[in-house]
Structure formats: C-alpha cells, structure tokens
C-alpha atoms as a PDB file:
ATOM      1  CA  UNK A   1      14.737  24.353   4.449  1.00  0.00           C
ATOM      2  CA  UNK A   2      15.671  22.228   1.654  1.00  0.00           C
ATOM      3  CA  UNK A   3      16.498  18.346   1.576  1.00  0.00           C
ATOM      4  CA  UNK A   4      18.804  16.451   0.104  1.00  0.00           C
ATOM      5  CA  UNK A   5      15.807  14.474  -1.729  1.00  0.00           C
ATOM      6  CA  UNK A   6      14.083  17.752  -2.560  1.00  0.00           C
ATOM      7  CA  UNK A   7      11.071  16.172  -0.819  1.00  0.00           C
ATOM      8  CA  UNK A   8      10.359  19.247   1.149  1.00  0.00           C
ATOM      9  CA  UNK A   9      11.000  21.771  -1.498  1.00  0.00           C
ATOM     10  CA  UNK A  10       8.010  19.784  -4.076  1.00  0.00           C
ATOM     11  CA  UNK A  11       5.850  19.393  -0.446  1.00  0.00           C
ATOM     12  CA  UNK A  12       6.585  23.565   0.069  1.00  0.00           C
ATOM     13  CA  UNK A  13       6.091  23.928  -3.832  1.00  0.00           C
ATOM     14  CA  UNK A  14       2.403  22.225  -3.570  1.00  0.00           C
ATOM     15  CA  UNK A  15       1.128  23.704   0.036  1.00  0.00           C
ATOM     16  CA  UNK A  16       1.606  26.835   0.911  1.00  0.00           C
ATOM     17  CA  UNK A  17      -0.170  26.919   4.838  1.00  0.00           C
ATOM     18  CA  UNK A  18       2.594  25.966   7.278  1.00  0.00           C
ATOM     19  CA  UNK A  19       0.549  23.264   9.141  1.00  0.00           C
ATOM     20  CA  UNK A  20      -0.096  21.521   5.662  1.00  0.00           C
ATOM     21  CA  UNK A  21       3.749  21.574   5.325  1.00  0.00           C
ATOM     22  CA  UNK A  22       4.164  20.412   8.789  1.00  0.00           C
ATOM     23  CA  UNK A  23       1.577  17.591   8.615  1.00  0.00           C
ATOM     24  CA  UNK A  24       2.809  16.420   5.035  1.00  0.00           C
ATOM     25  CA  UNK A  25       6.651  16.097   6.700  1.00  0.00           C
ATOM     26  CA  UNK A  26       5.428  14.318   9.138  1.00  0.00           C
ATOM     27  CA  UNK A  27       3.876  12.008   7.101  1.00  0.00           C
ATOM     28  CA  UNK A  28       7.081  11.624   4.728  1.00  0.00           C
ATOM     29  CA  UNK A  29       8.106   7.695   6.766  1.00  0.00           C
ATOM     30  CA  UNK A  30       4.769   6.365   5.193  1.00  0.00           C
ATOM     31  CA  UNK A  31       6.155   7.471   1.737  1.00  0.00           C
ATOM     32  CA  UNK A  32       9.537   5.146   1.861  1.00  0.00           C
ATOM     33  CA  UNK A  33       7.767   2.391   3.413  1.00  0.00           C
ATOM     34  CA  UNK A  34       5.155   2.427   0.881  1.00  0.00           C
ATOM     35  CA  UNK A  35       6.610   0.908  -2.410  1.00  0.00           C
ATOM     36  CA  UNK A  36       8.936  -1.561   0.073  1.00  0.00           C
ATOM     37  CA  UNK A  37       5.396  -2.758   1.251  1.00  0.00           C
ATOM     38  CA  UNK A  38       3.550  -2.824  -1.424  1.00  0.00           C
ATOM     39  CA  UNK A  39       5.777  -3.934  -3.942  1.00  0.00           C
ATOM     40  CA  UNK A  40       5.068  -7.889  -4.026  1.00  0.00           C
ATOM     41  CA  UNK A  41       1.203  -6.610  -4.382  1.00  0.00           C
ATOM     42  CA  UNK A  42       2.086  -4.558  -7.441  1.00  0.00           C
ATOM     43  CA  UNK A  43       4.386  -6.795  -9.372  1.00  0.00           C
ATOM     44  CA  UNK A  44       1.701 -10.441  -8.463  1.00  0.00           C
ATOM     45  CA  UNK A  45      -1.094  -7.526  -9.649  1.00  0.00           C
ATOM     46  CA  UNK A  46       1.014  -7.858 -13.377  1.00  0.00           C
ATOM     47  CA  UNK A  47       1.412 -11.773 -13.214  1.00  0.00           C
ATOM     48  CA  UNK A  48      -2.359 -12.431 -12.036  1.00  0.00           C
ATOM     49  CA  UNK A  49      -3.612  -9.980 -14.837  1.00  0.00           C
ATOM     50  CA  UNK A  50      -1.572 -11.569 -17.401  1.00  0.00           C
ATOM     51  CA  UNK A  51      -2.818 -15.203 -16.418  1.00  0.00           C
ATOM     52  CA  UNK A  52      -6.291 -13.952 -16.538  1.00  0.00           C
ATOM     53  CA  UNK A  53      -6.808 -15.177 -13.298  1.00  0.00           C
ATOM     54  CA  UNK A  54      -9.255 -12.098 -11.486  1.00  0.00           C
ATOM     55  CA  UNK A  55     -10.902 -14.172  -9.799  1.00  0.00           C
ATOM     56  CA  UNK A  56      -8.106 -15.448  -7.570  1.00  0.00           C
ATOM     57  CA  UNK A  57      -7.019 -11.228  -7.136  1.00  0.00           C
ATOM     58  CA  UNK A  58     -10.662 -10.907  -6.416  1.00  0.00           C
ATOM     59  CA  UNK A  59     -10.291 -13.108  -3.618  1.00  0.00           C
ATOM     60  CA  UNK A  60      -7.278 -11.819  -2.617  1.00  0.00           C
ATOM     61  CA  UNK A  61      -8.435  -8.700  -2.187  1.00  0.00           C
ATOM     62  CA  UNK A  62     -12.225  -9.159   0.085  1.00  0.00           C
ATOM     63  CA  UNK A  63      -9.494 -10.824   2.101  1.00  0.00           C
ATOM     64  CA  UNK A  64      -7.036  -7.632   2.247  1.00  0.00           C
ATOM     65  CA  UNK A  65      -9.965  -5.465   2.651  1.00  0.00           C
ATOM     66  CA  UNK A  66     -11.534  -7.062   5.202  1.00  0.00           C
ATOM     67  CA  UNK A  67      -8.226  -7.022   6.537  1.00  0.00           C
ATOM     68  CA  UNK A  68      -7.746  -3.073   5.990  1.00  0.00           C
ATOM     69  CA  UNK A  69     -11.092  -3.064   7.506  1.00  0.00           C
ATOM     70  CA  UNK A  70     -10.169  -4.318  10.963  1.00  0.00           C
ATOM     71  CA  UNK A  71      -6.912  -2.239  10.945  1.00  0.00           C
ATOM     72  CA  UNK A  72      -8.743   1.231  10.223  1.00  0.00           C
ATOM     73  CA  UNK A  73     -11.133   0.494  12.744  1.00  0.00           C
ATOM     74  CA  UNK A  74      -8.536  -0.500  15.714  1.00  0.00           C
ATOM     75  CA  UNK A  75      -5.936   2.018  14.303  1.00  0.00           C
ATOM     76  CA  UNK A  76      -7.600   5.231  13.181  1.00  0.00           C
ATOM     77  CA  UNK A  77      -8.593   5.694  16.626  1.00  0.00           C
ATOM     78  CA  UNK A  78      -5.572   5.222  18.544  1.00  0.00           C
ATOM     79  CA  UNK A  79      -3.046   7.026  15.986  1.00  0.00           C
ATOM     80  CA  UNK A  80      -4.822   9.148  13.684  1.00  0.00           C
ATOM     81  CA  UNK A  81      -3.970   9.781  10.255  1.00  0.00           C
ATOM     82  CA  UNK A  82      -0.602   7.626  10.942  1.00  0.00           C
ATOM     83  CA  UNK A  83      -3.337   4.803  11.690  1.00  0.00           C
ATOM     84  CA  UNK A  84      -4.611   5.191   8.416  1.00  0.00           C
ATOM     85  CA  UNK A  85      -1.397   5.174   6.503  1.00  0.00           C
ATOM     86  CA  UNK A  86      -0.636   1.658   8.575  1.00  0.00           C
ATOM     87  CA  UNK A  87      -4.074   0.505   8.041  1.00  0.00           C
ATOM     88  CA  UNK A  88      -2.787   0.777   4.148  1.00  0.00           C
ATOM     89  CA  UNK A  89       0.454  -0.703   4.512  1.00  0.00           C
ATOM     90  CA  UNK A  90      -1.682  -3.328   5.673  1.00  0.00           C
ATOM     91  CA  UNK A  91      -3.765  -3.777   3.132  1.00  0.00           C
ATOM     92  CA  UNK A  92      -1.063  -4.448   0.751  1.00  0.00           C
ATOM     93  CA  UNK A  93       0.693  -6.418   2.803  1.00  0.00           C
ATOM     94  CA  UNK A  94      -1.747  -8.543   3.009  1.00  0.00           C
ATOM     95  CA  UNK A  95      -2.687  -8.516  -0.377  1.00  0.00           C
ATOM     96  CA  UNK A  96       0.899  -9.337  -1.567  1.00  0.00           C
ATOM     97  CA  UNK A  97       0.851 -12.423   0.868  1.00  0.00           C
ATOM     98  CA  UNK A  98      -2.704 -13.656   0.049  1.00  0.00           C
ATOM     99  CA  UNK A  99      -1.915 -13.689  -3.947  1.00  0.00           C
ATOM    100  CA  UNK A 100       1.997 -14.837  -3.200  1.00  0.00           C
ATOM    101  CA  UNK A 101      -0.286 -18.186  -1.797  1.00  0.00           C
ATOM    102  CA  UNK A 102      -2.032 -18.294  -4.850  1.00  0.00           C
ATOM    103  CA  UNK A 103       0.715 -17.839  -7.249  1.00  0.00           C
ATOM    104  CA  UNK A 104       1.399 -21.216  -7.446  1.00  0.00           C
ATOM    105  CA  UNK A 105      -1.941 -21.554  -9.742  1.00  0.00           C
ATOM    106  CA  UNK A 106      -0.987 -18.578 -12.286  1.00  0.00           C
ATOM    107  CA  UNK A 107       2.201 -20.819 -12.732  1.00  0.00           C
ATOM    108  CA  UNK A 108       0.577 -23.640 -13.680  1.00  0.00           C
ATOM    109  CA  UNK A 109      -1.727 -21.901 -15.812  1.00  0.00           C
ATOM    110  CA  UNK A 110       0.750 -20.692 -18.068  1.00  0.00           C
ATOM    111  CA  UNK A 111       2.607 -23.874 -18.130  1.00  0.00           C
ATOM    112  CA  UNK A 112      -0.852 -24.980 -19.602  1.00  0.00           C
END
C-alpha cells in the first residue's frame, strides 16, 4: 500500500518480512519528530565547532548523556523500542538546550 511520502514503498523496498514492515511503520512518528527535535543540537553542533569551543560540546554532552541515561533506563522498560526512540529525542533535546546556555560564550569568542 503506497503513501503519499513513498515512506512505505522505500521501508517495503529495504525489508522484505512483514513484521519488519510492520514494526518499521510503526516506528515512522519517531522519524518526523526527529529533525524538529534535534535540530537546535545539529545547527549549535556547526557554531560550537567553528568557535573551537569542544570543550563546552563536551560538557554539553556528559550532561545529555547522562540525561539519555536516566531516560533509557525508566523508558525502555515501560515502552519498548518507542522508549528508546524517546530516550533519543531526549538526548538531543537536551543537548540543544545545554549548548543553547552556552552559546552565549561562542558569541563572544568570535567577537574576540
């Protein structure tokens, strides 16, 4: 059955079991949410880089996975694999807010 994305036909062109196919439909939510989530992470990831300033994403990060940590312990159990994919979303979430506090330092380094 084909979509109007033409999700389902690339899931049905890479798995051929039906209960793959299933599983990966069901899991198509986590797929939109994704770059909405993560997408502060990814573009500060750029700015941080280009300031030369790992150590701040370092920090940024123990905090995000200590974070993702917590959530894959409380939410693996209770949801499953849909635990995991939140446990994620957290993770960047996390990670866009922890270096979105910190940005204020890679714009005063370049104003250096």
């Amino acid at each position: 059955m084909a979509d109007a994305t033409g999700i389902e036909d690339l899931i049905d062109l890479m798995a051929t079991d039906p209960e793959v196919r299933a599983r990966a439909r069901e899991m198509l939510p986590w797929l939109v949410v994704a770059p909405l989530i993560g997408v502060a992470s990814y573009q500060l990831d750029g700015i941080f880089i280009g300031a030369t300033l790992t150590r701040e994403m370092r920090q940024a990060m123990i905090v995000s996975v200590a974070v993702h940590a917590g959530l894959v312990a409380v939410l693996l159990p209770l949801w499953g694999n849909h635990g995991l994919w939140a446990a994620l979303m957290g993770l960047n979430l996390v990670r866009g807010v922890t270096m979105a506090r910190l940005y204020p330092r890679a714009e005063a380094k370049a104003r250096l």
